[in-house]
PDB file of N, CA and C in Angstrom:
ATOM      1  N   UNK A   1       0.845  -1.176   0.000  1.00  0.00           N
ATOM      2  CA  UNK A   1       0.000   0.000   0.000  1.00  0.00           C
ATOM      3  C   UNK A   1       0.888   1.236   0.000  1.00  0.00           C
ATOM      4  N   UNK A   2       0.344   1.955  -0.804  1.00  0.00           N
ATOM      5  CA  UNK A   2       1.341   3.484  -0.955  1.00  0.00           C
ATOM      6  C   UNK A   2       0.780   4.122   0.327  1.00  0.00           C
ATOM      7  N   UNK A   3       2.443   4.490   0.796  1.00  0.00           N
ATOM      8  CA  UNK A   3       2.180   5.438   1.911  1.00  0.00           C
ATOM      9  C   UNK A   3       1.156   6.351   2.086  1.00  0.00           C
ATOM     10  N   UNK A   4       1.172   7.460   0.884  1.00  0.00           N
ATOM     11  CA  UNK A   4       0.304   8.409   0.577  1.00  0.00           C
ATOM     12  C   UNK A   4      -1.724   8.040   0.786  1.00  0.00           C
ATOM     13  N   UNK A   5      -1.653   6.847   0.391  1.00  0.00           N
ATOM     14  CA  UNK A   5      -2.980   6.123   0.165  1.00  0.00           C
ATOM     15  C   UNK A   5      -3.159   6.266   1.797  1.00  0.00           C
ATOM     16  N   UNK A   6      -2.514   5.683   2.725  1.00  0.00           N
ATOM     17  CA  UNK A   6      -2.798   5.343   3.886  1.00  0.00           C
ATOM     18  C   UNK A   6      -3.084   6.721   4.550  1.00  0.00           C
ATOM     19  N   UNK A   7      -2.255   8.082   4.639  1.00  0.00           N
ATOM     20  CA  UNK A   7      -2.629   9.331   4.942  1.00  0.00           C
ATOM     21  C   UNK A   7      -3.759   9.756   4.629  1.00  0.00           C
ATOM     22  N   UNK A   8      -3.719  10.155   3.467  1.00  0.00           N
ATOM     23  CA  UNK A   8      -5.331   9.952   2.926  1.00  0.00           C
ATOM     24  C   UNK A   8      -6.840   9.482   3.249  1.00  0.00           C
ATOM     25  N   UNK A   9      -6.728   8.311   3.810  1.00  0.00           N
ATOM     26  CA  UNK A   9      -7.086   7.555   4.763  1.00  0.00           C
ATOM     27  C   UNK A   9      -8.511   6.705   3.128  1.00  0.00           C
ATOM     28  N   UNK A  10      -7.572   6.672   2.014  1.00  0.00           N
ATOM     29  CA  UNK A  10      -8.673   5.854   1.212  1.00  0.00           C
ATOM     30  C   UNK A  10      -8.426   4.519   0.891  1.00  0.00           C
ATOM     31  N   UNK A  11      -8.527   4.097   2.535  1.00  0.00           N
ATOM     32  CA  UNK A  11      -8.171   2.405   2.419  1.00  0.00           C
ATOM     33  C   UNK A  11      -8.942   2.358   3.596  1.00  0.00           C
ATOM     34  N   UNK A  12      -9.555   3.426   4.056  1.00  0.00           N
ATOM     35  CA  UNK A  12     -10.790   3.189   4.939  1.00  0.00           C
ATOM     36  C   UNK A  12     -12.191   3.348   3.979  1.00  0.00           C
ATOM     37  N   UNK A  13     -13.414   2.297   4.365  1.00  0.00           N
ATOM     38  CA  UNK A  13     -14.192   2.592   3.621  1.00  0.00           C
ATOM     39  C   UNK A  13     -15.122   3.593   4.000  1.00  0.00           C
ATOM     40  N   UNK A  14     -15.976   4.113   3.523  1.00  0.00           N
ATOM     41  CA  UNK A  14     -16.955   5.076   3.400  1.00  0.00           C
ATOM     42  C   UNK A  14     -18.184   4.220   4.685  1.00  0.00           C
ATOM     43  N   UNK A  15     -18.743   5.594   6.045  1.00  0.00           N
ATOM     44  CA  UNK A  15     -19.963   4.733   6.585  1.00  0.00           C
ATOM     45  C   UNK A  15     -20.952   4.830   5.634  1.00  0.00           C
ATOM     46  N   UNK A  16     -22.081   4.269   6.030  1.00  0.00           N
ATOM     47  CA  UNK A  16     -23.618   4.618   4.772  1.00  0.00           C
ATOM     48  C   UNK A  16     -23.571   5.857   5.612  1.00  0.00           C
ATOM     49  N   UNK A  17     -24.861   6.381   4.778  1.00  0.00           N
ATOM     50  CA  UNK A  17     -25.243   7.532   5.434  1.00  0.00           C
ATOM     51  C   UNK A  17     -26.532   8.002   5.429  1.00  0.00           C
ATOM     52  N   UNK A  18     -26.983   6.556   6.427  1.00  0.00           N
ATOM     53  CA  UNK A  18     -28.696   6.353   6.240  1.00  0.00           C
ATOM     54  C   UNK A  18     -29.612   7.311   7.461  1.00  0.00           C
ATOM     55  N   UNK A  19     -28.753   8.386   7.687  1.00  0.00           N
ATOM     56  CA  UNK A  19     -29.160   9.175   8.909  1.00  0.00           C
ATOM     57  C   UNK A  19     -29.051  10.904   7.795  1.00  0.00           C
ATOM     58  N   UNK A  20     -28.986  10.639   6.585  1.00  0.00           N
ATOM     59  CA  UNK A  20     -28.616  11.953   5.809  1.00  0.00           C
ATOM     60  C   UNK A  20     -29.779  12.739   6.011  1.00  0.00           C
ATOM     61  N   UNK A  21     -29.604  14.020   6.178  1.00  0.00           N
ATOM     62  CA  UNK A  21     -30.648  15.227   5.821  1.00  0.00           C
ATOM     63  C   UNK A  21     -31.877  15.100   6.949  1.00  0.00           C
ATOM     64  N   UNK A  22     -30.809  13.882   8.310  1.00  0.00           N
ATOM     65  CA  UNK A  22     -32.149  14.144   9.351  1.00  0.00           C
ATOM     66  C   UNK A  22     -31.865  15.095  10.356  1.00  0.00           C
ATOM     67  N   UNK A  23     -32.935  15.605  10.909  1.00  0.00           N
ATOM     68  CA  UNK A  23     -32.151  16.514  12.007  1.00  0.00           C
ATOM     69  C   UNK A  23     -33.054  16.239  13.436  1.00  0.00           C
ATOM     70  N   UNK A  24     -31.990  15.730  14.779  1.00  0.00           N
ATOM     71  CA  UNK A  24     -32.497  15.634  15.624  1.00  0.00           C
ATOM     72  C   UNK A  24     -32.325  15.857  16.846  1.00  0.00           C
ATOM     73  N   UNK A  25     -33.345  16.539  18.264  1.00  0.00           N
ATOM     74  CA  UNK A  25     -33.071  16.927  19.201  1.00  0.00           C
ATOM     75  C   UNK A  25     -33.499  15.719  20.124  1.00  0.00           C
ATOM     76  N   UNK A  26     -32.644  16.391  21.597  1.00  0.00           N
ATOM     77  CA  UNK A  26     -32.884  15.313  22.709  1.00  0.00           C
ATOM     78  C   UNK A  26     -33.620  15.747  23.760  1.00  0.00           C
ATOM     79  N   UNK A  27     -34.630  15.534  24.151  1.00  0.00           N
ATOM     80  CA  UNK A  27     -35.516  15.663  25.077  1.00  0.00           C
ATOM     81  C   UNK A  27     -35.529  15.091  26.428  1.00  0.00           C
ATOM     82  N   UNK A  28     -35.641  15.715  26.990  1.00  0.00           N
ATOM     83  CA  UNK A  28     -35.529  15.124  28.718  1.00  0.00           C
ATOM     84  C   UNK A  28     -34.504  14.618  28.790  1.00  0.00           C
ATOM     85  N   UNK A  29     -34.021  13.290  30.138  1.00  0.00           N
ATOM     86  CA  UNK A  29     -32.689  13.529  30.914  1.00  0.00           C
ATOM     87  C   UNK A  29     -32.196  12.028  30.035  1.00  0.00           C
ATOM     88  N   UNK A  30     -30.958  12.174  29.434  1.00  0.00           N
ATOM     89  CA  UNK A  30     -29.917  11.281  28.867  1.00  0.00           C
ATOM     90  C   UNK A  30     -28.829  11.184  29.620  1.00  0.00           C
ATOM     91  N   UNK A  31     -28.367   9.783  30.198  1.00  0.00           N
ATOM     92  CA  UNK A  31     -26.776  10.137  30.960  1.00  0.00           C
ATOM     93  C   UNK A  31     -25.770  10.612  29.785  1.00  0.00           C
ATOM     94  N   UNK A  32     -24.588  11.145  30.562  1.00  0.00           N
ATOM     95  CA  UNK A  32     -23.987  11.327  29.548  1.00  0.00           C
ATOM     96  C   UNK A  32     -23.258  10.386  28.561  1.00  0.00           C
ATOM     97  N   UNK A  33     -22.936   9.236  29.214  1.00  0.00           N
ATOM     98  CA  UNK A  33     -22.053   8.538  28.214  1.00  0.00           C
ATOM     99  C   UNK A  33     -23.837   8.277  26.600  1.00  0.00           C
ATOM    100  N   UNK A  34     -24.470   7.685  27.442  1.00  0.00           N
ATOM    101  CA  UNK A  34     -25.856   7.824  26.474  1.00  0.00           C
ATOM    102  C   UNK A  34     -25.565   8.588  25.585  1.00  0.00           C
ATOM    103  N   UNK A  35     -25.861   9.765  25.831  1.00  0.00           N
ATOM    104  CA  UNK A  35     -25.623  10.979  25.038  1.00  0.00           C
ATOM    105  C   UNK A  35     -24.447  10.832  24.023  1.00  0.00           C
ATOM    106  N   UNK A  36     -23.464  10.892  24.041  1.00  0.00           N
ATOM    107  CA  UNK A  36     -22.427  10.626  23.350  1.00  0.00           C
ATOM    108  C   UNK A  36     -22.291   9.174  22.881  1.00  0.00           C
ATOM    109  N   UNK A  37     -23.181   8.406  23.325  1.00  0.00           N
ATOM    110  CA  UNK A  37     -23.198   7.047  22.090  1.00  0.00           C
ATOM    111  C   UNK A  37     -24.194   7.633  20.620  1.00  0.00           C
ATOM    112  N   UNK A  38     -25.192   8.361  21.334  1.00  0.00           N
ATOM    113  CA  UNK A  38     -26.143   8.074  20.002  1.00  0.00           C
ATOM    114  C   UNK A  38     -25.867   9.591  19.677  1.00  0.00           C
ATOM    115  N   UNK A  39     -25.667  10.716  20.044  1.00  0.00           N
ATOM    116  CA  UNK A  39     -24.435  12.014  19.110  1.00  0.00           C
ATOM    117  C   UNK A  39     -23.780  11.126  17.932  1.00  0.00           C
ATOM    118  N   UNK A  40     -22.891  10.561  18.490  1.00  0.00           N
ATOM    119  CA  UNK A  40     -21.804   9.810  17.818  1.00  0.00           C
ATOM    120  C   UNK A  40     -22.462   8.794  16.412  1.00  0.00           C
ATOM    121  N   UNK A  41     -23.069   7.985  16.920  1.00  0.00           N
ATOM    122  CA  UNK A  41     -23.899   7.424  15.653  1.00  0.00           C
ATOM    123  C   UNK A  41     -24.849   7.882  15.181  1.00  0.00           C
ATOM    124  N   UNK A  42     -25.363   9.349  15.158  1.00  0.00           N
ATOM    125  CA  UNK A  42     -26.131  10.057  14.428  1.00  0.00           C
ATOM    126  C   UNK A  42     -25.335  10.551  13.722  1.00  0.00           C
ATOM    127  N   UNK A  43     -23.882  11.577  14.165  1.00  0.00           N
ATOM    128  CA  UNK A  43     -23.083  12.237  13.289  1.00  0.00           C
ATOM    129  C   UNK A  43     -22.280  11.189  12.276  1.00  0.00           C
ATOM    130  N   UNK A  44     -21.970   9.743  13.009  1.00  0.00           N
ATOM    131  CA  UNK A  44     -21.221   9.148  11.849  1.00  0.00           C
ATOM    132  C   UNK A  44     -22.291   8.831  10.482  1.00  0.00           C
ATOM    133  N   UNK A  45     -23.247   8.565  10.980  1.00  0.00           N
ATOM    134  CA  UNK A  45     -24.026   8.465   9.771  1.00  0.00           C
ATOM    135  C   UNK A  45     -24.784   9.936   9.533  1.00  0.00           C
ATOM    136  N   UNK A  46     -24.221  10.404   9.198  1.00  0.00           N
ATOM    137  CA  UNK A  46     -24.170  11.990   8.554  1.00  0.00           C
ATOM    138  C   UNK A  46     -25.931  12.324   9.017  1.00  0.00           C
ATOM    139  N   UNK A  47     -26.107  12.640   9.879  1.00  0.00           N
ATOM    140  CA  UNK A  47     -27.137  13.407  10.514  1.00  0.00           C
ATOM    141  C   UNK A  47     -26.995  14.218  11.656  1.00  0.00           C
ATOM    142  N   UNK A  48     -27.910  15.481  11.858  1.00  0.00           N
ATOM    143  CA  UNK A  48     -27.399  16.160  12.475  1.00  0.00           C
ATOM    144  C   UNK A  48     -28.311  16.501  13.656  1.00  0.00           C
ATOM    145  N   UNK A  49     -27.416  16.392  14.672  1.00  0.00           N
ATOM    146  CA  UNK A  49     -28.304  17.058  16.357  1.00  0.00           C
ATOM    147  C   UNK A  49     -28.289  18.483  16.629  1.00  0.00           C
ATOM    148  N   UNK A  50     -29.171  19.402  16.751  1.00  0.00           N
ATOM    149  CA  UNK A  50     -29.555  20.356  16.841  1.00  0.00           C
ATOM    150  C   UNK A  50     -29.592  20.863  18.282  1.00  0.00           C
ATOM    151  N   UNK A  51     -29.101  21.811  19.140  1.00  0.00           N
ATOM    152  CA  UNK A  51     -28.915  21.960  20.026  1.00  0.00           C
ATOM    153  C   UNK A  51     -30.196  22.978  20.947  1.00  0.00           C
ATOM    154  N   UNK A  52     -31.057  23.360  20.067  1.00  0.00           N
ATOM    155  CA  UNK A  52     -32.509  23.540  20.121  1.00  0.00           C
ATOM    156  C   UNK A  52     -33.652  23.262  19.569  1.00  0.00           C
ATOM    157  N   UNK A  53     -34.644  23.129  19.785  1.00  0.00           N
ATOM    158  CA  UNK A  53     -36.031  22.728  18.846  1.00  0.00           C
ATOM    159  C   UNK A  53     -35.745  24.035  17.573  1.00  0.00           C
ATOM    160  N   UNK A  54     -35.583  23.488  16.710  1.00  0.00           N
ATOM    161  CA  UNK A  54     -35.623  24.688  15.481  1.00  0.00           C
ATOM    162  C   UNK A  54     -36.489  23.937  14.682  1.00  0.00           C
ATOM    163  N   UNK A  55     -36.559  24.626  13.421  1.00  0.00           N
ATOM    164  CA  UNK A  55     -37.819  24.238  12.392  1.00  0.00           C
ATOM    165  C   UNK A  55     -36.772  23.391  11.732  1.00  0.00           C
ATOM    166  N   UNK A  56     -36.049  22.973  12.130  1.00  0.00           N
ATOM    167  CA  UNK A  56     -35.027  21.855  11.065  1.00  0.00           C
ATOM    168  C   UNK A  56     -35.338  20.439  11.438  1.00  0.00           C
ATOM    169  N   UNK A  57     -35.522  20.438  13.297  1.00  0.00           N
ATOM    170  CA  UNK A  57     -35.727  19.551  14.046  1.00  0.00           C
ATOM    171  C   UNK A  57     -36.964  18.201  13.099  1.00  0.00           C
ATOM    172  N   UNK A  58     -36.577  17.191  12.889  1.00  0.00           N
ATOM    173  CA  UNK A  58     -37.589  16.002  12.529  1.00  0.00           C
ATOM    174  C   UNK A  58     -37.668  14.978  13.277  1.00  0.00           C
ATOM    175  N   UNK A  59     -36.826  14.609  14.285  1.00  0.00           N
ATOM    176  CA  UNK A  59     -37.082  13.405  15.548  1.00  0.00           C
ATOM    177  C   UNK A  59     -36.609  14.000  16.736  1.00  0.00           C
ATOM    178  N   UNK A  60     -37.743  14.031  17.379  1.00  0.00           N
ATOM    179  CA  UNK A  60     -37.514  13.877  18.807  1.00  0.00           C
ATOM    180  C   UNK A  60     -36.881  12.741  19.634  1.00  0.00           C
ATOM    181  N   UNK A  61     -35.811  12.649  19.918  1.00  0.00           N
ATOM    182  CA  UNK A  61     -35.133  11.547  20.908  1.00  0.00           C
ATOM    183  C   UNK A  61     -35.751  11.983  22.256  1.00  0.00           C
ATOM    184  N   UNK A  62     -36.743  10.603  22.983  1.00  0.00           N
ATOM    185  CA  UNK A  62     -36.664  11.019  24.171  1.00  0.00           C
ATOM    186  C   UNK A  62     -37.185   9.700  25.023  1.00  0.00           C
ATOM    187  N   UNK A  63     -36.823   9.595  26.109  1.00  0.00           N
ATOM    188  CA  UNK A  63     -37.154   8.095  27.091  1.00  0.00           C
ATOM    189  C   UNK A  63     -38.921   8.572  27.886  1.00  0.00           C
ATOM    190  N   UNK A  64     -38.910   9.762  27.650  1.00  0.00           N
ATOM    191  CA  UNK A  64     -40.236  10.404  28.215  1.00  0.00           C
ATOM    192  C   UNK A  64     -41.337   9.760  27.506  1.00  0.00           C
ATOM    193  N   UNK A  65     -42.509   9.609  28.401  1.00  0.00           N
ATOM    194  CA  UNK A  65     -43.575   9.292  27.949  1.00  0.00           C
ATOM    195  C   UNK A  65     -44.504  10.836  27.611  1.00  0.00           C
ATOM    196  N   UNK A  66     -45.580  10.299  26.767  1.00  0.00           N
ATOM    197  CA  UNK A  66     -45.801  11.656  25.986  1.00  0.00           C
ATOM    198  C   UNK A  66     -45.944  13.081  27.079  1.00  0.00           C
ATOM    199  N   UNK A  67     -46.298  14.613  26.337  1.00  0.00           N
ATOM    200  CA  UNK A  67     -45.848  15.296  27.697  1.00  0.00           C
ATOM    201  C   UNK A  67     -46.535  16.576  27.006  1.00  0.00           C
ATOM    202  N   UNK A  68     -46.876  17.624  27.868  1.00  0.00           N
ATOM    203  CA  UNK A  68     -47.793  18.517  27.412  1.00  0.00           C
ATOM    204  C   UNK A  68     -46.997  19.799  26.370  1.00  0.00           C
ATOM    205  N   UNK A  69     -45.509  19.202  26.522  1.00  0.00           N
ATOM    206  CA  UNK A  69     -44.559  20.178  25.432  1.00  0.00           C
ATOM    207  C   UNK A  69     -44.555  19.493  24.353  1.00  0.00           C
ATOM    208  N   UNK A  70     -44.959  18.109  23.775  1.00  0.00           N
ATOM    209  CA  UNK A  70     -44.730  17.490  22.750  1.00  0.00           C
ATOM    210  C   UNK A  70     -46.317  18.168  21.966  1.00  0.00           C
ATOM    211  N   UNK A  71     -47.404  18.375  22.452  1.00  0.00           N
ATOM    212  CA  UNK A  71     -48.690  19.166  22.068  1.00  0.00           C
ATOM    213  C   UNK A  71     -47.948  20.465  21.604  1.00  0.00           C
ATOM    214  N   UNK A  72     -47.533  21.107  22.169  1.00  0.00           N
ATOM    215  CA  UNK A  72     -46.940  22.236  21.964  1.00  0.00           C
ATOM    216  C   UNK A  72     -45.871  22.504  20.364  1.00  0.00           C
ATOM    217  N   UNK A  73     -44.976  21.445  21.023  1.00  0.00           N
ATOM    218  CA  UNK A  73     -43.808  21.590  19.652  1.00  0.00           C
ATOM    219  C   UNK A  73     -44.759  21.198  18.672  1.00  0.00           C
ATOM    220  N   UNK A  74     -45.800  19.903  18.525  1.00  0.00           N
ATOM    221  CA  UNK A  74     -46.305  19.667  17.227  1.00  0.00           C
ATOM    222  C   UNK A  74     -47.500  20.971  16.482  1.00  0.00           C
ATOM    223  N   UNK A  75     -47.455  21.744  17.573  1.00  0.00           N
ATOM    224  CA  UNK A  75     -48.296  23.038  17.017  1.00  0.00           C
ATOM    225  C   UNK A  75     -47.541  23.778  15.788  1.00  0.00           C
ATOM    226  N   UNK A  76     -46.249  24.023  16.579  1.00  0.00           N
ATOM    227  CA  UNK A  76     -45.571  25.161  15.654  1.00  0.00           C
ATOM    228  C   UNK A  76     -44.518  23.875  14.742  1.00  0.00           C
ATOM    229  N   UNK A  77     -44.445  22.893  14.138  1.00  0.00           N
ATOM    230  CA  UNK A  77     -43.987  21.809  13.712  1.00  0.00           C
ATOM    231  C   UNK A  77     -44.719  20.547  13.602  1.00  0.00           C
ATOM    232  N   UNK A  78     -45.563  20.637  13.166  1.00  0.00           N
ATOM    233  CA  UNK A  78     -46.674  19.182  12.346  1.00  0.00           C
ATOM    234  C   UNK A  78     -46.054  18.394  12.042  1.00  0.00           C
ATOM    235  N   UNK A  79     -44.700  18.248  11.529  1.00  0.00           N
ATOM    236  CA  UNK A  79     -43.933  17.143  10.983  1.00  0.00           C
ATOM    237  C   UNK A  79     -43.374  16.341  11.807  1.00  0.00           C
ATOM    238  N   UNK A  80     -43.220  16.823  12.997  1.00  0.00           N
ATOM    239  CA  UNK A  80     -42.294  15.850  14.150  1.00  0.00           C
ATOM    240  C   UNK A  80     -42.284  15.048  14.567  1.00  0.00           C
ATOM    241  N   UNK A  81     -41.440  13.863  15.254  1.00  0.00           N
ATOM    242  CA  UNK A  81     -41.895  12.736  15.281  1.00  0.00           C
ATOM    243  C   UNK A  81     -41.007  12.151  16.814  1.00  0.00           C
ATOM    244  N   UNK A  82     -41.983  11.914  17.507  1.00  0.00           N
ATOM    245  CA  UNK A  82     -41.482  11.651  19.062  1.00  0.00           C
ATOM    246  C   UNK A  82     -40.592  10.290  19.066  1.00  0.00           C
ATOM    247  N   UNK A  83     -39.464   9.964  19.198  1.00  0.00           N
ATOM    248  CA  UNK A  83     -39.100   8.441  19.226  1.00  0.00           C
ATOM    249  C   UNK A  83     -38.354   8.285  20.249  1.00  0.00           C
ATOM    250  N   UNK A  84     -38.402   6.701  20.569  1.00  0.00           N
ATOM    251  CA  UNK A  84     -37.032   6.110  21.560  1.00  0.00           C
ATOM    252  C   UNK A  84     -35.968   5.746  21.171  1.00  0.00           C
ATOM    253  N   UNK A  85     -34.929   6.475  21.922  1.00  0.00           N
ATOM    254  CA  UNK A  85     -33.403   6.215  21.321  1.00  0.00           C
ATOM    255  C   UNK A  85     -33.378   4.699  20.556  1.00  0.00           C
ATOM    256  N   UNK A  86     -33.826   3.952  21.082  1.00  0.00           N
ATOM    257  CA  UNK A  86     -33.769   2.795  20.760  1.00  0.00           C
ATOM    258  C   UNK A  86     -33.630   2.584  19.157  1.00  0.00           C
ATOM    259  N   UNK A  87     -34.203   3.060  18.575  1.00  0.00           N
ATOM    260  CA  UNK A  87     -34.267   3.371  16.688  1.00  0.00           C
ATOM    261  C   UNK A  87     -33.361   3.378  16.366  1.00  0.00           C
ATOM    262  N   UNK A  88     -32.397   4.205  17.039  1.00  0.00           N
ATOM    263  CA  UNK A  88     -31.075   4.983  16.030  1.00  0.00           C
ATOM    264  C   UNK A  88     -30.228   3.628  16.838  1.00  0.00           C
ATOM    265  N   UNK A  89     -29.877   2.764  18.064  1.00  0.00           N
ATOM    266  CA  UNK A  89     -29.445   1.772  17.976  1.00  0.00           C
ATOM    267  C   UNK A  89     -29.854   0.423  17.409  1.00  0.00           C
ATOM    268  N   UNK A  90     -30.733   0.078  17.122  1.00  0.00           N
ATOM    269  CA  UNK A  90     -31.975  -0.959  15.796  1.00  0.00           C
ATOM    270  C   UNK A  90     -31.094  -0.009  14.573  1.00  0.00           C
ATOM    271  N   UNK A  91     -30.797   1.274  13.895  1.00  0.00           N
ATOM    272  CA  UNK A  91     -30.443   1.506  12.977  1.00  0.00           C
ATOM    273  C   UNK A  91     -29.192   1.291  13.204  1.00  0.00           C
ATOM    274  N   UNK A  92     -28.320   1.575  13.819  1.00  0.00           N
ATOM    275  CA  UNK A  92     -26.961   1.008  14.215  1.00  0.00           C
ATOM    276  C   UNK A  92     -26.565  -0.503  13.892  1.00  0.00           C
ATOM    277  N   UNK A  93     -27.037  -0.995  14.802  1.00  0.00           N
ATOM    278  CA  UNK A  93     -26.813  -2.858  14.531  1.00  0.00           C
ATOM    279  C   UNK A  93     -27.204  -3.068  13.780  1.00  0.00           C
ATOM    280  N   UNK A  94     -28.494  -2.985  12.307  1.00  0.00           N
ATOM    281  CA  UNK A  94     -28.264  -3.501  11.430  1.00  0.00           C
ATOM    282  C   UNK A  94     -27.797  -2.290  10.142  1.00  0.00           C
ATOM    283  N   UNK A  95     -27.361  -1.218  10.537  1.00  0.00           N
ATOM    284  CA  UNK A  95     -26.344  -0.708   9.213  1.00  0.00           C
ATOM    285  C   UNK A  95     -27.394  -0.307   8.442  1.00  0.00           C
ATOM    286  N   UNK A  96     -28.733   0.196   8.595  1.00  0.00           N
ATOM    287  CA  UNK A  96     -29.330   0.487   8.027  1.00  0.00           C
ATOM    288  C   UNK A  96     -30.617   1.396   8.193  1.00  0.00           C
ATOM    289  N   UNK A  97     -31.141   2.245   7.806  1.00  0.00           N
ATOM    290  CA  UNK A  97     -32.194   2.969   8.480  1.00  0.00           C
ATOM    291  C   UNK A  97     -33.029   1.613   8.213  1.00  0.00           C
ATOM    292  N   UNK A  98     -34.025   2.175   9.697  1.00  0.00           N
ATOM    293  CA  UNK A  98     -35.189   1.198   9.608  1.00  0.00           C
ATOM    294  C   UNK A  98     -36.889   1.787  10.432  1.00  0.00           C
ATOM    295  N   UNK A  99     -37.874   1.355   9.963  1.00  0.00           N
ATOM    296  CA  UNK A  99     -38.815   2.147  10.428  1.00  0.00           C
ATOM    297  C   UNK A  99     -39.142   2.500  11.624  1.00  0.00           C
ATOM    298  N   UNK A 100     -39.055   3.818  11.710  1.00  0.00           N
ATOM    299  CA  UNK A 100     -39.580   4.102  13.011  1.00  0.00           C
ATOM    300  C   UNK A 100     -40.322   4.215  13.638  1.00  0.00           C
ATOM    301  N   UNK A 101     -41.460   3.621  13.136  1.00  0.00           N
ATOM    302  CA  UNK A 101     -43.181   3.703  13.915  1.00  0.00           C
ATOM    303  C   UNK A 101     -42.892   3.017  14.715  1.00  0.00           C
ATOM    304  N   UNK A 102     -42.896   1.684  15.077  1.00  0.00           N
ATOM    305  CA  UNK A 102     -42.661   0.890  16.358  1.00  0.00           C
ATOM    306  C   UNK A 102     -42.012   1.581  17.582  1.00  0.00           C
ATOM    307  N   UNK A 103     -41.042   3.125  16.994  1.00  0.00           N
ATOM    308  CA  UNK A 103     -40.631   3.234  18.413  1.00  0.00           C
ATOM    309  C   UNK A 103     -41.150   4.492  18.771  1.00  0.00           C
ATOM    310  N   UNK A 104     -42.080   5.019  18.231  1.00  0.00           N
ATOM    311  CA  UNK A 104     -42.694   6.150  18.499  1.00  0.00           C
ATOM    312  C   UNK A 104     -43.889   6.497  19.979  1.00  0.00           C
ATOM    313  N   UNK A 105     -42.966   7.450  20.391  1.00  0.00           N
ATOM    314  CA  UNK A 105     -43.889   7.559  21.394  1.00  0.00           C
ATOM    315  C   UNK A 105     -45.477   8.566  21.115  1.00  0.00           C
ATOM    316  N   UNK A 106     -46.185   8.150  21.891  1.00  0.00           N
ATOM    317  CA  UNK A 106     -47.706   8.225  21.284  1.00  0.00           C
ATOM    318  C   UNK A 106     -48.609   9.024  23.156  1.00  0.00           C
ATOM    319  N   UNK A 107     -49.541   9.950  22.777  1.00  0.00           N
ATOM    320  CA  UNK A 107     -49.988  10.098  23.582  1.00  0.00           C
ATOM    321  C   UNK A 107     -51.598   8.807  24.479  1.00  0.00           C
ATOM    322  N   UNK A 108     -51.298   9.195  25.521  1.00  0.00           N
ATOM    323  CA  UNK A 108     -51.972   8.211  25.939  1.00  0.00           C
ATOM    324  C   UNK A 108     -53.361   8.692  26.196  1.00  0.00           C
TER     325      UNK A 108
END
């Protein structure tokens, strides 16, 4: 292998990037290492965490059961979609986006 190749680093392959063009915030209390597992595998698969509810925001990460701010955010944002971390690790282990209705949290 040419030196140069190895700097480069194109003898590493490419991740997918089945998290593209999503954008998502975290809701209620995450430990930290938590936090920095699923940061980490949102950004490697090229999606992005938003550090406030903005109009970019499309998944809600949160362990909360439904809550009188999730009424709220879906006022000013119809598109949003409440889920459990759990998704983005189900998308992790199998390398692939996968549907997220099953992990959607739902009012009761």
């Amino acid at each position: 292998m040419d030196v140069n190749e190895q700097k480069n680093g194109t003898d590493i392959p490419d991740l997918p990037d089945f998290f593209k063009r999503m954008h998502f915030f975290f809701y209620g209390t995450f430990s930290a290492q938590e936090r920095r597992v699923l940061n980490r595998y949102i950004m490697a698969y090229d999606g992005a965490v938003e550090e406030y509810m903005t109009d970019k925001v499309q998944y809600v990460l949160t362990h909360s059961e439904w809550d009188d701010n999730f009424d709220q955010a879906l006022s000013d944002n119809t598109t949003l979609a409440f889920i459990r971390p759990k998704w983005i690790y189900t998308c992790y282990d199998k390398q692939k986006i996968v549907p997220y209705q099953p992990y959607v949290v739902v009012p009761k």
